[in-house]
C-alpha atoms as a PDB file:
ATOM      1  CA  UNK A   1       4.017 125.483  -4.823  1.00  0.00           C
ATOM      2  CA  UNK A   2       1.516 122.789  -5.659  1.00  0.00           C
ATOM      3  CA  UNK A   3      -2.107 123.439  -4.234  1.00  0.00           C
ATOM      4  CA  UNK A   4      -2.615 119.483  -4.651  1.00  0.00           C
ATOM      5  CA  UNK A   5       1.113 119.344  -2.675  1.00  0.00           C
ATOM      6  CA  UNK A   6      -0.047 121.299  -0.043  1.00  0.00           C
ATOM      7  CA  UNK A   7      -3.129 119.603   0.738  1.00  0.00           C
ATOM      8  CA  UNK A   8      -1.241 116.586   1.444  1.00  0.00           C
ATOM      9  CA  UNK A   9       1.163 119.055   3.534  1.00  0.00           C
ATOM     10  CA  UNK A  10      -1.627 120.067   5.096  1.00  0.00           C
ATOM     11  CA  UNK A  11      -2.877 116.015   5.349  1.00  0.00           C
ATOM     12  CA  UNK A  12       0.158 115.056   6.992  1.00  0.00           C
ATOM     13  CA  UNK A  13       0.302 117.446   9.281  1.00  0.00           C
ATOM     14  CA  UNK A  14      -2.966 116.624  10.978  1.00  0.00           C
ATOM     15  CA  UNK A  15      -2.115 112.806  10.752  1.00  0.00           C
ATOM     16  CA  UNK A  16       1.225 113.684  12.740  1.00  0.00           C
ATOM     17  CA  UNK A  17      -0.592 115.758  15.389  1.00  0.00           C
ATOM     18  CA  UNK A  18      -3.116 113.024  15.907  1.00  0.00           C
ATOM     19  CA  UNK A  19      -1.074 110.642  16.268  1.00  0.00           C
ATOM     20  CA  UNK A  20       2.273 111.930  18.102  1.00  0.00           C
ATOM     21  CA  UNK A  21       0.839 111.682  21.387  1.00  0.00           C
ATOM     22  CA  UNK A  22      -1.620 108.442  21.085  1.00  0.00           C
ATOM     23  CA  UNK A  23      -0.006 104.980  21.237  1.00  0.00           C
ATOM     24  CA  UNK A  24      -0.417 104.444  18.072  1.00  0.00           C
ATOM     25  CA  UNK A  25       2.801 105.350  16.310  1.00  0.00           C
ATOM     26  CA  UNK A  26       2.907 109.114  14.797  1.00  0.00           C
ATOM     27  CA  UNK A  27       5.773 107.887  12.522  1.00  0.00           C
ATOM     28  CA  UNK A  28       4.186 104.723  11.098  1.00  0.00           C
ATOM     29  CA  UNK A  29       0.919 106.632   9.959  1.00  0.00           C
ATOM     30  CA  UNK A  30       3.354 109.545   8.746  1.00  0.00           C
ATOM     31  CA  UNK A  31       5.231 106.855   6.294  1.00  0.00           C
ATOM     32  CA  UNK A  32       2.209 105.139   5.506  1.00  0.00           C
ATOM     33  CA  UNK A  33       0.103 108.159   4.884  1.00  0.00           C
ATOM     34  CA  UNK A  34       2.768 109.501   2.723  1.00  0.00           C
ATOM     35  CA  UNK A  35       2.982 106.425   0.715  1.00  0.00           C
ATOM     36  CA  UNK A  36      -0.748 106.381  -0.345  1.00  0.00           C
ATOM     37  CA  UNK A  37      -0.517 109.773  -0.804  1.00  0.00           C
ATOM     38  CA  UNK A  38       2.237 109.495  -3.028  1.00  0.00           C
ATOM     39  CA  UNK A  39       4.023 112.443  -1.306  1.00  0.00           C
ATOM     40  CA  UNK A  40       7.614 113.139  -2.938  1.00  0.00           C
ATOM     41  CA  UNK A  41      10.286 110.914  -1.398  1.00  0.00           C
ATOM     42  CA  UNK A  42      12.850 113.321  -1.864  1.00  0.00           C
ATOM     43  CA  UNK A  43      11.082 115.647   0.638  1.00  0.00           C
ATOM     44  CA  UNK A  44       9.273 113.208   3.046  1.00  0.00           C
ATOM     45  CA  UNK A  45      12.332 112.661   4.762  1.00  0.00           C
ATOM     46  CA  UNK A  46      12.710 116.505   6.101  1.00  0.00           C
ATOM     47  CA  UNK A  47       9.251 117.084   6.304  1.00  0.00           C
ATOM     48  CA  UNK A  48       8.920 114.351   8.836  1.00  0.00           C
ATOM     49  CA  UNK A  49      10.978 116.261  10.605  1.00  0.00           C
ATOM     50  CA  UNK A  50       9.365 119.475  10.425  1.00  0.00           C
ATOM     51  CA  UNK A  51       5.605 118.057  11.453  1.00  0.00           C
ATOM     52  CA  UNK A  52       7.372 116.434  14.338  1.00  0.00           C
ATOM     53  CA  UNK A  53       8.714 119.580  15.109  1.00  0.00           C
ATOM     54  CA  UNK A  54       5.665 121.493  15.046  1.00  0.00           C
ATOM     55  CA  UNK A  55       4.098 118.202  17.549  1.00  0.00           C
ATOM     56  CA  UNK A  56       7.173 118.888  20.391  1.00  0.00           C
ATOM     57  CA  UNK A  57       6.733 122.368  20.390  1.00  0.00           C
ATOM     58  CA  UNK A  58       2.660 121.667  20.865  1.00  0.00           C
ATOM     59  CA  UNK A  59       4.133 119.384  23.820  1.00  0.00           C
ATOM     60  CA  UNK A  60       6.145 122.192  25.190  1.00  0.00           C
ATOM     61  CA  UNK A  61       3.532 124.621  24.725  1.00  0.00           C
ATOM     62  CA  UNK A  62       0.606 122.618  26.853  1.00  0.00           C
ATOM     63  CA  UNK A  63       3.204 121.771  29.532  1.00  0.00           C
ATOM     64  CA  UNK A  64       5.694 125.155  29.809  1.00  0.00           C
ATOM     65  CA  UNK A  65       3.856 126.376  33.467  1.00  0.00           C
ATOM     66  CA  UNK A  66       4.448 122.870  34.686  1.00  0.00           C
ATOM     67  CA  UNK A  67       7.855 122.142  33.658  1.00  0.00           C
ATOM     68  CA  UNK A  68       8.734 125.573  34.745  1.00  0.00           C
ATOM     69  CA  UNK A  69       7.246 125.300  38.202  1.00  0.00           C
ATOM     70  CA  UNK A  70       8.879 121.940  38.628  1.00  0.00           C
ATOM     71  CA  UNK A  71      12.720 123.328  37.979  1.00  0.00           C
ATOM     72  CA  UNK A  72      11.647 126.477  39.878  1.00  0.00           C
ATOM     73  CA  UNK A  73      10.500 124.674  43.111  1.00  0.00           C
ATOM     74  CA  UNK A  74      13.211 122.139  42.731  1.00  0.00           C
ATOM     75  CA  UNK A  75      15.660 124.211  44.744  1.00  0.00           C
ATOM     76  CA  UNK A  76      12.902 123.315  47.638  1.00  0.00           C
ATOM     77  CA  UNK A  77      11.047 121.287  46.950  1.00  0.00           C
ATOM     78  CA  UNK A  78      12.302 117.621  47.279  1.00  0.00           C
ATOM     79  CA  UNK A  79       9.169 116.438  45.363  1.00  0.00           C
ATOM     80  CA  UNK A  80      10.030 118.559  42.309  1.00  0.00           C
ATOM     81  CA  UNK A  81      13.785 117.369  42.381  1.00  0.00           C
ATOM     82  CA  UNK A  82      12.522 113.655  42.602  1.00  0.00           C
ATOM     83  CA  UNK A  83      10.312 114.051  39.026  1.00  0.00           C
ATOM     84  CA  UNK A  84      12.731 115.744  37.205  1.00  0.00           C
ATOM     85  CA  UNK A  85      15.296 113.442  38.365  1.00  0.00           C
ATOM     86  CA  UNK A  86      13.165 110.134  37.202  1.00  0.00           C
ATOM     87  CA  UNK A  87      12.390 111.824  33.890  1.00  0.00           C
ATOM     88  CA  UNK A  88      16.200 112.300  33.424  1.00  0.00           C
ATOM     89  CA  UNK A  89      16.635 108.727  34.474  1.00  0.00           C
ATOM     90  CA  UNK A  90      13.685 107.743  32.464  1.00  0.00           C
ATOM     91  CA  UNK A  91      15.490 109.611  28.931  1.00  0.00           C
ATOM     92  CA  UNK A  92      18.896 107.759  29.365  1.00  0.00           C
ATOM     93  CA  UNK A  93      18.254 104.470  27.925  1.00  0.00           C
ATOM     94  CA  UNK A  94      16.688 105.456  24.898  1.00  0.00           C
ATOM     95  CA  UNK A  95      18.916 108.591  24.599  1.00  0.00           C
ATOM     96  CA  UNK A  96      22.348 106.659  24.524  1.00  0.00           C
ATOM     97  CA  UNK A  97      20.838 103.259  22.256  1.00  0.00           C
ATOM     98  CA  UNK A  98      19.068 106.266  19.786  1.00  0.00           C
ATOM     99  CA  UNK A  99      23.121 107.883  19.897  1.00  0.00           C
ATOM    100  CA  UNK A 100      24.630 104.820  19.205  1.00  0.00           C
ATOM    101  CA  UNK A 101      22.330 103.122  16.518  1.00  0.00           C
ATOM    102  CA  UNK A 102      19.969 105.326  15.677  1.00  0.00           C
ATOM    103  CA  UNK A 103      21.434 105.832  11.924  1.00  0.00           C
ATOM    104  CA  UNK A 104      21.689 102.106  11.746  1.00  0.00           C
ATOM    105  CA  UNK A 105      17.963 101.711  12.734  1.00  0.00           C
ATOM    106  CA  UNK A 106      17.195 104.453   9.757  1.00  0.00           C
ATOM    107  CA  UNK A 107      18.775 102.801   7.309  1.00  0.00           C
ATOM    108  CA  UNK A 108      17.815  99.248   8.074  1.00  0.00           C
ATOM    109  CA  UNK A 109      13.969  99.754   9.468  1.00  0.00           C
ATOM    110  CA  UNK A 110      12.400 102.704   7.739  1.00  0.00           C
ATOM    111  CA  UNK A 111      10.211 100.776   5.557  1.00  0.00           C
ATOM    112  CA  UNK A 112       6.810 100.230   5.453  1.00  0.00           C
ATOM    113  CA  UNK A 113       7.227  96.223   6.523  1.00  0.00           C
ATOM    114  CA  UNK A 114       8.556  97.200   8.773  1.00  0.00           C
ATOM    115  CA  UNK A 115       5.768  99.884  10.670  1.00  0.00           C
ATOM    116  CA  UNK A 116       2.836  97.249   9.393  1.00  0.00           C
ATOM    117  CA  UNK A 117       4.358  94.771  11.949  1.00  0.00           C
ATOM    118  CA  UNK A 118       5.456  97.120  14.742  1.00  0.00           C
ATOM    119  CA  UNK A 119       1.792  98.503  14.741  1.00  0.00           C
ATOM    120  CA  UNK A 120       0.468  94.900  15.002  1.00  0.00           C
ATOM    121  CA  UNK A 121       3.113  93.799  17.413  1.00  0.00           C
ATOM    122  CA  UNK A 122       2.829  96.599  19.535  1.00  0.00           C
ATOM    123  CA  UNK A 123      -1.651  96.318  19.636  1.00  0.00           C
ATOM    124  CA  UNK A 124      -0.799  92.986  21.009  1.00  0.00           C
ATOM    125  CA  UNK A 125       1.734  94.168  23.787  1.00  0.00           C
ATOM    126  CA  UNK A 126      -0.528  96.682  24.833  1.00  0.00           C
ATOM    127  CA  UNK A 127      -3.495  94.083  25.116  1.00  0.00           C
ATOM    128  CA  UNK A 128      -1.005  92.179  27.522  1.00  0.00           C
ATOM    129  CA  UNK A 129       0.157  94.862  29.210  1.00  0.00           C
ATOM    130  CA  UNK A 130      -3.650  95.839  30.081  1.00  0.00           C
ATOM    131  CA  UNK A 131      -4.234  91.860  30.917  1.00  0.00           C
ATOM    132  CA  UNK A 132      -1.363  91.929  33.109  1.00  0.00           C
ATOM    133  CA  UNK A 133      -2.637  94.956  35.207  1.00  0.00           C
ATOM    134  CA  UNK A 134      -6.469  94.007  35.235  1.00  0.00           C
ATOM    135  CA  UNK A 135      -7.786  94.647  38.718  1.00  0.00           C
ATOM    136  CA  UNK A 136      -4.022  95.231  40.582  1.00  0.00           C
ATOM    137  CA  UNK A 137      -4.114  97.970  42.581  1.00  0.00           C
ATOM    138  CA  UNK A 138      -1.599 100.631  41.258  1.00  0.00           C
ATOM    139  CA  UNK A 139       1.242 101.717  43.670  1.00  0.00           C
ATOM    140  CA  UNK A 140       1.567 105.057  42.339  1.00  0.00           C
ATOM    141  CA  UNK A 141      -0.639 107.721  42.418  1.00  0.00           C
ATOM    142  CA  UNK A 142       1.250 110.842  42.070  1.00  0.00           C
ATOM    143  CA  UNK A 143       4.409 111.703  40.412  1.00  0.00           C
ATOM    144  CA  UNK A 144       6.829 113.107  42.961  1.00  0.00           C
ATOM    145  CA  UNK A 145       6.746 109.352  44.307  1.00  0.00           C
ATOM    146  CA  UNK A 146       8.345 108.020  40.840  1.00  0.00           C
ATOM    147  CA  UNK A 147      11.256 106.229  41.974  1.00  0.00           C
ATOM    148  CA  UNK A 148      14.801 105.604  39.908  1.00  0.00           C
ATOM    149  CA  UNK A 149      13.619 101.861  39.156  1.00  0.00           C
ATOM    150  CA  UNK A 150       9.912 102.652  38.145  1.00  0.00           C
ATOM    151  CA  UNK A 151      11.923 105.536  36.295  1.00  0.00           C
ATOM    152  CA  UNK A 152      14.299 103.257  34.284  1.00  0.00           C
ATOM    153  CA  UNK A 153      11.693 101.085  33.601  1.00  0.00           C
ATOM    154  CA  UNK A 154       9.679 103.060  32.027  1.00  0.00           C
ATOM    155  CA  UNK A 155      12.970 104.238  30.288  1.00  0.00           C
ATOM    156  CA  UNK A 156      13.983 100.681  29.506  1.00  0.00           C
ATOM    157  CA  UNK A 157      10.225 100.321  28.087  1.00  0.00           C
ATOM    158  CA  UNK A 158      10.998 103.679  25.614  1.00  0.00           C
ATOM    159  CA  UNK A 159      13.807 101.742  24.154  1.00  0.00           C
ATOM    160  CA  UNK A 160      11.619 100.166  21.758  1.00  0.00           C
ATOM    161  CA  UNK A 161       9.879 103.190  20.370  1.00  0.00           C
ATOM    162  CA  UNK A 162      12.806 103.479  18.400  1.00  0.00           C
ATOM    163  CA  UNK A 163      11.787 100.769  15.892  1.00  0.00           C
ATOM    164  CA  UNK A 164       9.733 102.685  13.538  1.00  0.00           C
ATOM    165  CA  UNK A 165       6.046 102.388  14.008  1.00  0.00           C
ATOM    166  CA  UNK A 166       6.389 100.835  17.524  1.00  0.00           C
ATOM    167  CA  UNK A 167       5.306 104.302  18.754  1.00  0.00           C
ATOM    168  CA  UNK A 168       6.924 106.576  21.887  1.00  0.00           C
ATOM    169  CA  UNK A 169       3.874 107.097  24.077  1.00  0.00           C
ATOM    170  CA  UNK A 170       2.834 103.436  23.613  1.00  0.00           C
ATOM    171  CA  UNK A 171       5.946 101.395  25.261  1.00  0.00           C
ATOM    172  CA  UNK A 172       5.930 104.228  28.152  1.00  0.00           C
ATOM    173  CA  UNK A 173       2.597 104.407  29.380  1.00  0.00           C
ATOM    174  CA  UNK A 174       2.360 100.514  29.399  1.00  0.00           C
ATOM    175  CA  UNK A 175       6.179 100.573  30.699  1.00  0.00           C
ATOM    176  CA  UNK A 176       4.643 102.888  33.655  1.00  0.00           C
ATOM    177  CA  UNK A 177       1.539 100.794  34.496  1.00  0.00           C
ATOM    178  CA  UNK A 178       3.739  97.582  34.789  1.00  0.00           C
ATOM    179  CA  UNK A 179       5.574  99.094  36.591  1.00  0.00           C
ATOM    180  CA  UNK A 180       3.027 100.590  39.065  1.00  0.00           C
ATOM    181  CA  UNK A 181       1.833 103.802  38.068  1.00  0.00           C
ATOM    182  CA  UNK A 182      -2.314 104.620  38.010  1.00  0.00           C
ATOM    183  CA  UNK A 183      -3.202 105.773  34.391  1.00  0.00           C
ATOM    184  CA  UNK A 184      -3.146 109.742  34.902  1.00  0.00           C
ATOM    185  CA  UNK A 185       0.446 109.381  36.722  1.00  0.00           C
ATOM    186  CA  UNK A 186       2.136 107.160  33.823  1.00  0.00           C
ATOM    187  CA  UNK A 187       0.147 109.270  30.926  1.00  0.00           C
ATOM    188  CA  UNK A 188       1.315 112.679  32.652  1.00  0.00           C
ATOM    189  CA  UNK A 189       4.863 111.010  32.787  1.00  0.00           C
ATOM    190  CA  UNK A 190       5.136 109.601  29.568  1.00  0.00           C
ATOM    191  CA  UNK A 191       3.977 113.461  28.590  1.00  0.00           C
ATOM    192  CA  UNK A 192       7.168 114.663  30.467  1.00  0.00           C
ATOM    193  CA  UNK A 193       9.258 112.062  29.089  1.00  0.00           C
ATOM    194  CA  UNK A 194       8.338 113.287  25.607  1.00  0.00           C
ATOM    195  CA  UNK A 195       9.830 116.656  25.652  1.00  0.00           C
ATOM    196  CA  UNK A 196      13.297 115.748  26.144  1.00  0.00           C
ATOM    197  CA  UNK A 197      13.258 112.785  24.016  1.00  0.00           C
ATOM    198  CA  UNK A 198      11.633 114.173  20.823  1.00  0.00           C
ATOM    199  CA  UNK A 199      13.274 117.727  21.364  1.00  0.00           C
ATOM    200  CA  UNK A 200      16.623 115.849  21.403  1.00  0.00           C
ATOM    201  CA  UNK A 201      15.424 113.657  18.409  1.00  0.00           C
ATOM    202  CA  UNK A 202      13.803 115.922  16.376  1.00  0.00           C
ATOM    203  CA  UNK A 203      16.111 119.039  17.644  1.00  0.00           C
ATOM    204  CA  UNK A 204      18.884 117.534  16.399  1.00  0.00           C
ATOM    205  CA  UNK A 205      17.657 116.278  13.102  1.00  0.00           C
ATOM    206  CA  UNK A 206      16.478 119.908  12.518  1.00  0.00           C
ATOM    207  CA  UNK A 207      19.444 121.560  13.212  1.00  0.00           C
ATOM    208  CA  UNK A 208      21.376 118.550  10.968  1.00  0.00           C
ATOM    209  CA  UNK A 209      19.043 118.996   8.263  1.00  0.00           C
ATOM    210  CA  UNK A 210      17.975 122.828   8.049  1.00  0.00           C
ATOM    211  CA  UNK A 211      21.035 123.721   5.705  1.00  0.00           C
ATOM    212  CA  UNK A 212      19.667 121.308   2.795  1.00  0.00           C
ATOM    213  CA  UNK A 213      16.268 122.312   2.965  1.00  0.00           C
ATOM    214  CA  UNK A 214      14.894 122.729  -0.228  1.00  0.00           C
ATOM    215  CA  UNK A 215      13.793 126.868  -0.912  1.00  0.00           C
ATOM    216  CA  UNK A 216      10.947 125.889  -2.890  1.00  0.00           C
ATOM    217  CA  UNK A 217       9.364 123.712   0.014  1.00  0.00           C
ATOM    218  CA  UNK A 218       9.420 125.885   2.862  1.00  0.00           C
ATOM    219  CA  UNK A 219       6.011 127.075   2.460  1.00  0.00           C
ATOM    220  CA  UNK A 220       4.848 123.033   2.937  1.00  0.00           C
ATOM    221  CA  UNK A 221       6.987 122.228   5.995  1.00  0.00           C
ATOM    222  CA  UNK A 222       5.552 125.521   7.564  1.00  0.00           C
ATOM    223  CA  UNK A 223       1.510 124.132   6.956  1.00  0.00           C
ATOM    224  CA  UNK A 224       2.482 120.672   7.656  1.00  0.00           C
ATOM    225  CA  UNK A 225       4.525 121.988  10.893  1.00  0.00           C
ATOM    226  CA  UNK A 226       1.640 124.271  11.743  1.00  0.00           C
ATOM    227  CA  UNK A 227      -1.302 121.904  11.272  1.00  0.00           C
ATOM    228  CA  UNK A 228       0.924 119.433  13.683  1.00  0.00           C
ATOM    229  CA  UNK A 229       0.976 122.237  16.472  1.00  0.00           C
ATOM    230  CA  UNK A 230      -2.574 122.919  16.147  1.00  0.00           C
ATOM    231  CA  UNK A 231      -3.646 119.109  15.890  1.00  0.00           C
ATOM    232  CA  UNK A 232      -1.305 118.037  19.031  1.00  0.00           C
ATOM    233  CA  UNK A 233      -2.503 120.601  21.145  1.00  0.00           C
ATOM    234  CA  UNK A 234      -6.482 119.693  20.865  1.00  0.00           C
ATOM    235  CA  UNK A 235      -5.120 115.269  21.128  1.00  0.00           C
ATOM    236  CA  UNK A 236      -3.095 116.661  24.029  1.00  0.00           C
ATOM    237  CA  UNK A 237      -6.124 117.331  25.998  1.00  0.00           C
ATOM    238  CA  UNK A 238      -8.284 114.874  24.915  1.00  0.00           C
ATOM    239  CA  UNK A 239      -5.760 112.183  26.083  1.00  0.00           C
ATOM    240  CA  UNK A 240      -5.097 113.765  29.454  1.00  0.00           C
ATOM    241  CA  UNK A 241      -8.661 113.050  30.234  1.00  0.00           C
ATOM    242  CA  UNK A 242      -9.200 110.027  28.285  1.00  0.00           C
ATOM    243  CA  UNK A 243      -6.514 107.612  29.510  1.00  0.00           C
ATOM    244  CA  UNK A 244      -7.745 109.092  33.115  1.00  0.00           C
ATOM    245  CA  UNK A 245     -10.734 106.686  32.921  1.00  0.00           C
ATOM    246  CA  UNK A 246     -10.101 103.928  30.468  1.00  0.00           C
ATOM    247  CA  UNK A 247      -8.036 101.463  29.597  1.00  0.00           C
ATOM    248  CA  UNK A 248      -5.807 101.242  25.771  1.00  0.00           C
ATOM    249  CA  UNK A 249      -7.135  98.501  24.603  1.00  0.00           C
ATOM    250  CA  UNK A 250      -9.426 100.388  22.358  1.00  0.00           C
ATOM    251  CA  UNK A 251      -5.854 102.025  20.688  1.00  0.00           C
ATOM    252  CA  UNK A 252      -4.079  98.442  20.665  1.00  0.00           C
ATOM    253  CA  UNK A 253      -7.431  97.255  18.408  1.00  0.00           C
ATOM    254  CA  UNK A 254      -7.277  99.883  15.798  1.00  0.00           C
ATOM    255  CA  UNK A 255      -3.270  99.572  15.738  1.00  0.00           C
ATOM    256  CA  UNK A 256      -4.001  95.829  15.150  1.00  0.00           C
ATOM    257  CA  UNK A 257      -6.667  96.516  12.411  1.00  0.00           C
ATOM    258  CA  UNK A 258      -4.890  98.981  10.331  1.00  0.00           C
ATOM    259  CA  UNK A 259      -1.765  97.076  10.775  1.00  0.00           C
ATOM    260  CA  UNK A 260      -3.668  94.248   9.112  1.00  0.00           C
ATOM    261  CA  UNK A 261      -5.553  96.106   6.855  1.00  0.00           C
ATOM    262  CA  UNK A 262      -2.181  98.125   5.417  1.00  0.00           C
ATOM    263  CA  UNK A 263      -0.639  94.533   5.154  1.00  0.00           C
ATOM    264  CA  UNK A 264      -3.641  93.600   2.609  1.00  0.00           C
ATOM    265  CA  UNK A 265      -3.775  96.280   0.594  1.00  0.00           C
ATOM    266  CA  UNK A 266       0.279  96.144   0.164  1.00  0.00           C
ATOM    267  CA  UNK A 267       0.132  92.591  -0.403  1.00  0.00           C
ATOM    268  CA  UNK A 268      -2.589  91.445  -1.818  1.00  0.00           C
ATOM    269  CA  UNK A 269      -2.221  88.854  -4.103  1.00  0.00           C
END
């Protein structure tokens, strides 16, 4: 294998780790990395896959003693029950539009016009969103008191990560502090959300893809999957106790600024 190959392997994988769980779009800087880069198109699609693999399993990793304690209490504990039960509420929306359209959105939106303006677009939301919740007192301040319509809005929010670059964590945590939430609940929520949306997302487009892998290139998708792991872990815990404290304007900026700044180097004239 290329040494020059792998270092962009290697790149990538630390771009997708930074970037997976910040509202900032993991998939936009993926593509966009990629492109400068001038990775190989004819593996960027599956290696996509394979950093984003390495990210969930990061996400499971950080959060396996809480997710397990939830589902084990939640044949007692009515608190448990009512999390898990908003997070499954919370996965539906995006789960059954992602079903239904989700090779339509691939074929039609995977470009990088496309992630330039959904980074831009979705700086600005974000800088509403914030507006919008400047000095309201949240309603929310812990998760077991999540309820089915702060759940599906927050769901209904999620919906729109599914235009490339638009980011997941991004439409979530704003989705949960519109609706309510403090910052630590609807970060730690938008956590949970994650695993069963990008294990179903990225779990399936594994298992759909792992037969055509090329032989050659499994020595890439294992650095770029294991420099994703590593990466997501370390931004895992940074955000926790970031977003505790301050606000995302600082993340709707720089998605504004590289948005714009992508654009002109693109299209310049």
């Amino acid at each position: 294998m290329d040494l020059l190959l792998l270092l962009k392997s290697l790149l990538m994988g630390i771009v997708e780790g930074l970037t997976e769980f910040l509202p900032v779009s993991s998939l936009g800087h993926v593509i966009i990395i990629g492109d400068l880069l001038h990775f190989p198109a004819e593996l960027a699609a599956s290696f996509e896959i394979f950093v984003q693999t390495g990210a969930w399993i990061a996400l499971i990793f950080y959060f396996f003693r809480d997710i397990a304690g939830l589902i084990q209490r939640a044949r007692v504990d009515a608190g448990a029950r009512r999390v898990l039960l908003a997070v499954a509420v919370a996965f539906l929306p995006a789960a059954v539009i992602g079903f239904l359209f989700g090779d339509v959105i691939k074929k039609t939106l995977f470009g990088t016009l496309h992630v330039v303006i959904a980074l831009i677009v979705g700086g600005v939301l974000m800088l509403i969103a914030e507006r919008v919740i400047q000095g309201r007192a949240a309603k929310v301040t812990n998760l077991a008191d999540v309820n089915l319509k702060r759940a599906l809005a927050v769901g209904i929010s999620q919906v729109a990560a599914l235009y490339p670059g638009m980011s997941r964590s991004a439409p979530t945590i704003a989705g949960g502090l519109l609706a309510g939430l403090d910052r630590p609940t609807a970060l730690r929520f938008s956590f949970y959300l994650a695993i069963p949306t990008l294990v179903a997302a990225s779990g399936y487009d594994f298992v759909r893809n792992l037969g055509s892998l090329p032989a050659d290139a499994i020595s890439l998708y294992i650095v770029g999957g294991l420099t994703s792991f590593l990466t997501g872990l370390v931004v895992i815990r940074f955000f926790l106790g970031y977003v505790s404290s301050h606000s995302l304007r600082p993340f709707a900026w720089y998605r504004i600024v590289f948005g714009i700044v992508i654009l002109a180097v693109y299209w310049r004239p």
